[in-house]
N, C-alpha and C. Protein backbone atom coordinates (compact mmCIF):
# COMPACT_ATOMS: atom_id res chain seq x y z
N UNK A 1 -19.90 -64.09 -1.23
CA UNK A 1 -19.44 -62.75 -0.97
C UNK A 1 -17.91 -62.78 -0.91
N UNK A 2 -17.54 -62.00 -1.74
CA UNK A 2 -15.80 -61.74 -1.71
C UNK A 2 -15.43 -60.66 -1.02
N UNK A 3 -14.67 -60.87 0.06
CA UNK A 3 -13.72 -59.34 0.77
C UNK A 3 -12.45 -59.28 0.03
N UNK A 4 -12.07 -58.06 -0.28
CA UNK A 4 -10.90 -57.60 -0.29
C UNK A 4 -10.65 -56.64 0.21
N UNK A 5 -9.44 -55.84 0.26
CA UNK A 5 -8.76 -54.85 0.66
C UNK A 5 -8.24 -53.93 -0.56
N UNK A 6 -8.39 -52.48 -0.08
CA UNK A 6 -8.13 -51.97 -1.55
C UNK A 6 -7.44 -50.60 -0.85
N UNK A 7 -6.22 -50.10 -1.32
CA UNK A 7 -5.86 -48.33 -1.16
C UNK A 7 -6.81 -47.03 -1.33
N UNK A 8 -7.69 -46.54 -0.34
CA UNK A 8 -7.85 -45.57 -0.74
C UNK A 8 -6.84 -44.27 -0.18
N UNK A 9 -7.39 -42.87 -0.58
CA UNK A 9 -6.68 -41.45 -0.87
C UNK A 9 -7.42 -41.03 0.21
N UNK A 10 -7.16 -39.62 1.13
CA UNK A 10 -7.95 -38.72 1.41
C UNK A 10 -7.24 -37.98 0.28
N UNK A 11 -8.03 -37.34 -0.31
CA UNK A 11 -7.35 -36.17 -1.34
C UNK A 11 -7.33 -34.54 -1.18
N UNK A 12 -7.80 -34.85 0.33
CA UNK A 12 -7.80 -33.13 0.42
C UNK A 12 -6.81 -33.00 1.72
N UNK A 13 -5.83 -34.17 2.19
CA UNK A 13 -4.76 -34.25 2.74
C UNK A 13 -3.49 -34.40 1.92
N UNK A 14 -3.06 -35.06 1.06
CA UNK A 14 -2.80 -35.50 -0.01
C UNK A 14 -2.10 -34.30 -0.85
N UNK A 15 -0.49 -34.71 -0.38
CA UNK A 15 -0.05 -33.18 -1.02
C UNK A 15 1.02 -33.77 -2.47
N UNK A 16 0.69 -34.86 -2.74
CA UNK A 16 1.00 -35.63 -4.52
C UNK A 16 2.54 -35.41 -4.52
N UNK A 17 2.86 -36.43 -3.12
CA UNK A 17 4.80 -36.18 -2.82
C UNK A 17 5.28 -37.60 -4.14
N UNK A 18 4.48 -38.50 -4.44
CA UNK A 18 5.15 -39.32 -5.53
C UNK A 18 5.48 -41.00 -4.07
N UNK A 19 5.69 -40.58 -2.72
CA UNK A 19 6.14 -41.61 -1.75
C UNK A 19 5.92 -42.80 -2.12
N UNK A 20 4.03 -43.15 -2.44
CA UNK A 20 3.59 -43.96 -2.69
C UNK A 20 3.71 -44.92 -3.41
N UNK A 21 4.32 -44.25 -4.76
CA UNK A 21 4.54 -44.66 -6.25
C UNK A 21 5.45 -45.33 -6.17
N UNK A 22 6.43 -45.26 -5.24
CA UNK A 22 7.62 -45.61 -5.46
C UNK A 22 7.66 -47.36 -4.80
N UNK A 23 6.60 -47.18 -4.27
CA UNK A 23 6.85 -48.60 -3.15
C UNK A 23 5.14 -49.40 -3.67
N UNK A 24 4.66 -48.70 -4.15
CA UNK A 24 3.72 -49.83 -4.66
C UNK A 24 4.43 -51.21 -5.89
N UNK A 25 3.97 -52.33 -5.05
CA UNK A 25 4.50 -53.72 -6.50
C UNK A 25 3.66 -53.65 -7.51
N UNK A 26 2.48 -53.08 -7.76
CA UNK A 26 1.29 -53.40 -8.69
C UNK A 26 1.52 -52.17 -9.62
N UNK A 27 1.93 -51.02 -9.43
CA UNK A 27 2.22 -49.54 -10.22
C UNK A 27 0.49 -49.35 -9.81
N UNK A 28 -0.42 -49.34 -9.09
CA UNK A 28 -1.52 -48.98 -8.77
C UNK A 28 -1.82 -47.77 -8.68
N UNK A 29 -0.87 -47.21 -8.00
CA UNK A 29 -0.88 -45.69 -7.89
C UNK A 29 -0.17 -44.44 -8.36
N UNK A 30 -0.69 -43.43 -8.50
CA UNK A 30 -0.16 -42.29 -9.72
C UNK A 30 -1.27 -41.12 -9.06
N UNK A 31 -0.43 -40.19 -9.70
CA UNK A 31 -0.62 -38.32 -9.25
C UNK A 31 -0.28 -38.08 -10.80
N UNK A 32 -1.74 -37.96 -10.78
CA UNK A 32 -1.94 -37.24 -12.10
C UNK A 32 -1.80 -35.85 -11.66
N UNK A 33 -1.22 -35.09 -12.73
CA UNK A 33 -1.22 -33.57 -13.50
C UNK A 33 -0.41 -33.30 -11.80
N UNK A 34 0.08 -34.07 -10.80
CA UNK A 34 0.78 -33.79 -9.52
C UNK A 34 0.05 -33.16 -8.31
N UNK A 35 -1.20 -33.39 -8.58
CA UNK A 35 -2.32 -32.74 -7.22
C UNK A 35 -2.54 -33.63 -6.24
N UNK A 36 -2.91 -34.60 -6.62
CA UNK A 36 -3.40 -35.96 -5.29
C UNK A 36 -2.70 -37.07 -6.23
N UNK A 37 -2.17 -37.90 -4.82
CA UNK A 37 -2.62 -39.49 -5.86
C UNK A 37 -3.70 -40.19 -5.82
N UNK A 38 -3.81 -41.42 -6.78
CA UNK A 38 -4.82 -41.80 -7.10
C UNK A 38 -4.98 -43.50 -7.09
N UNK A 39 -5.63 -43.94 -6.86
CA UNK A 39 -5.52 -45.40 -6.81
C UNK A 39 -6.27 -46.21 -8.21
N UNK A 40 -5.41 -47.11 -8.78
CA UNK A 40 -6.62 -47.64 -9.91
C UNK A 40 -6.97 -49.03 -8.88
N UNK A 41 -7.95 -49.36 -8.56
CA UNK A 41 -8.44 -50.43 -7.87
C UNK A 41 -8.58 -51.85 -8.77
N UNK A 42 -8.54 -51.71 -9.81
CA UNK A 42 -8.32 -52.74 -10.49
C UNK A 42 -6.96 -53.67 -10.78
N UNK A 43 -5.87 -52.45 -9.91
CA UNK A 43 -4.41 -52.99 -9.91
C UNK A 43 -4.39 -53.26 -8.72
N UNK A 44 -5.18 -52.58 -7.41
CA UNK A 44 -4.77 -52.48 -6.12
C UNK A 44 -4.52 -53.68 -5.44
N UNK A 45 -3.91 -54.54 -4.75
CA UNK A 45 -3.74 -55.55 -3.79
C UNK A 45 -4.37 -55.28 -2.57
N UNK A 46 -4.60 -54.17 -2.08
CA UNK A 46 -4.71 -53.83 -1.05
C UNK A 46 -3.37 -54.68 0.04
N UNK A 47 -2.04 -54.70 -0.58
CA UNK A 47 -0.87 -54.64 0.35
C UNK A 47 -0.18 -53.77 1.54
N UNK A 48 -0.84 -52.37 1.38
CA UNK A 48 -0.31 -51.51 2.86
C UNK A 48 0.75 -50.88 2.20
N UNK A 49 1.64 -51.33 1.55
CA UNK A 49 2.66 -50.78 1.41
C UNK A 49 2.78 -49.14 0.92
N UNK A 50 1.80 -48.53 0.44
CA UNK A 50 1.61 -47.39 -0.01
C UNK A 50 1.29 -46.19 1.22
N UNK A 51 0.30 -47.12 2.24
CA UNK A 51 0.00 -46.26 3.24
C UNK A 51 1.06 -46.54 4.46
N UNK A 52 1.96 -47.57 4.73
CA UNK A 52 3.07 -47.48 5.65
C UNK A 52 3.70 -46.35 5.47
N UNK A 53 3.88 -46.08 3.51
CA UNK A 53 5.14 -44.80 3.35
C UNK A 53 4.39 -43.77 3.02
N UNK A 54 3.32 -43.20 3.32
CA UNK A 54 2.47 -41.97 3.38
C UNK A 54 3.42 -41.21 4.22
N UNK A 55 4.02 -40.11 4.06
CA UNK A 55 4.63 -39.15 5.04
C UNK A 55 3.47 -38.34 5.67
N UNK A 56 2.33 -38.20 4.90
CA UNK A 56 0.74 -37.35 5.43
C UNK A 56 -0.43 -38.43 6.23
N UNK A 57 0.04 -40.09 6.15
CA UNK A 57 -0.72 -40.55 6.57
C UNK A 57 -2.00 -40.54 6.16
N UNK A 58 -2.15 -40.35 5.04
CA UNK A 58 -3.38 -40.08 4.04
C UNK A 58 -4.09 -41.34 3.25
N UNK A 59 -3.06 -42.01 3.33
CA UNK A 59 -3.55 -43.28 2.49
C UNK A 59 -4.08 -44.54 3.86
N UNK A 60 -5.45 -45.11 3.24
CA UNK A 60 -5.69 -46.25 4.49
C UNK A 60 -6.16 -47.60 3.38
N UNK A 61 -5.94 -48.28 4.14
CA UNK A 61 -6.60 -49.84 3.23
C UNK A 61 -8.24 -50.06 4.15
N UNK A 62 -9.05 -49.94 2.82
CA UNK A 62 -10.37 -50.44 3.24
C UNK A 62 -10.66 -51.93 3.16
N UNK A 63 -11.56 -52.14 3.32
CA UNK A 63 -12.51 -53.74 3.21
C UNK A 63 -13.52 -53.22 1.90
N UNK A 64 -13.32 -54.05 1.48
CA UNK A 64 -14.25 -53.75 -0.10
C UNK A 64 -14.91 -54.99 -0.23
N UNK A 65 -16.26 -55.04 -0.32
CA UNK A 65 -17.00 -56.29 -0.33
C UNK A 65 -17.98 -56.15 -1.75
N UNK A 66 -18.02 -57.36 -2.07
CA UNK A 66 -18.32 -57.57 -3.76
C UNK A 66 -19.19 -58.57 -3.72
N UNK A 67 -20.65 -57.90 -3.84
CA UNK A 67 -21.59 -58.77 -3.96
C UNK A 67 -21.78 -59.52 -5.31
């Protein structure tokens, strides 16, 4: 069993300020068409750094387990 950690969104908090984008190392995250951002989990580290600079506090790092 593998744990990781991954960025998710609430997206109905989530007012697509760009904060995130700017401080992710992986480019993981993006606001499409500028409504929510979005996480590709296949880039994600689950590093924090996206949800430290949430000004909405919207972004959290889960536990993602991979059977």
């Amino acid at each position: 069993m593998l744990h990781t950690k991954k960025a998710s969104v609430d997206t109905g908090g989530c007012v697509g300020c760009g904060c995130c984008i700017a401080v992710c190392p992986r480019n993981a995250v993006s606001v499409p068409a500028g409504v929510h951002a979005v996480v590709d989990w296949e880039k994600c580290v689950g590093c924090g750094l996206c949800a430290k600079e949430c000004p909405a506090s919207v972004i959290c790092i889960l536990q993602e387990t991979d059977l």
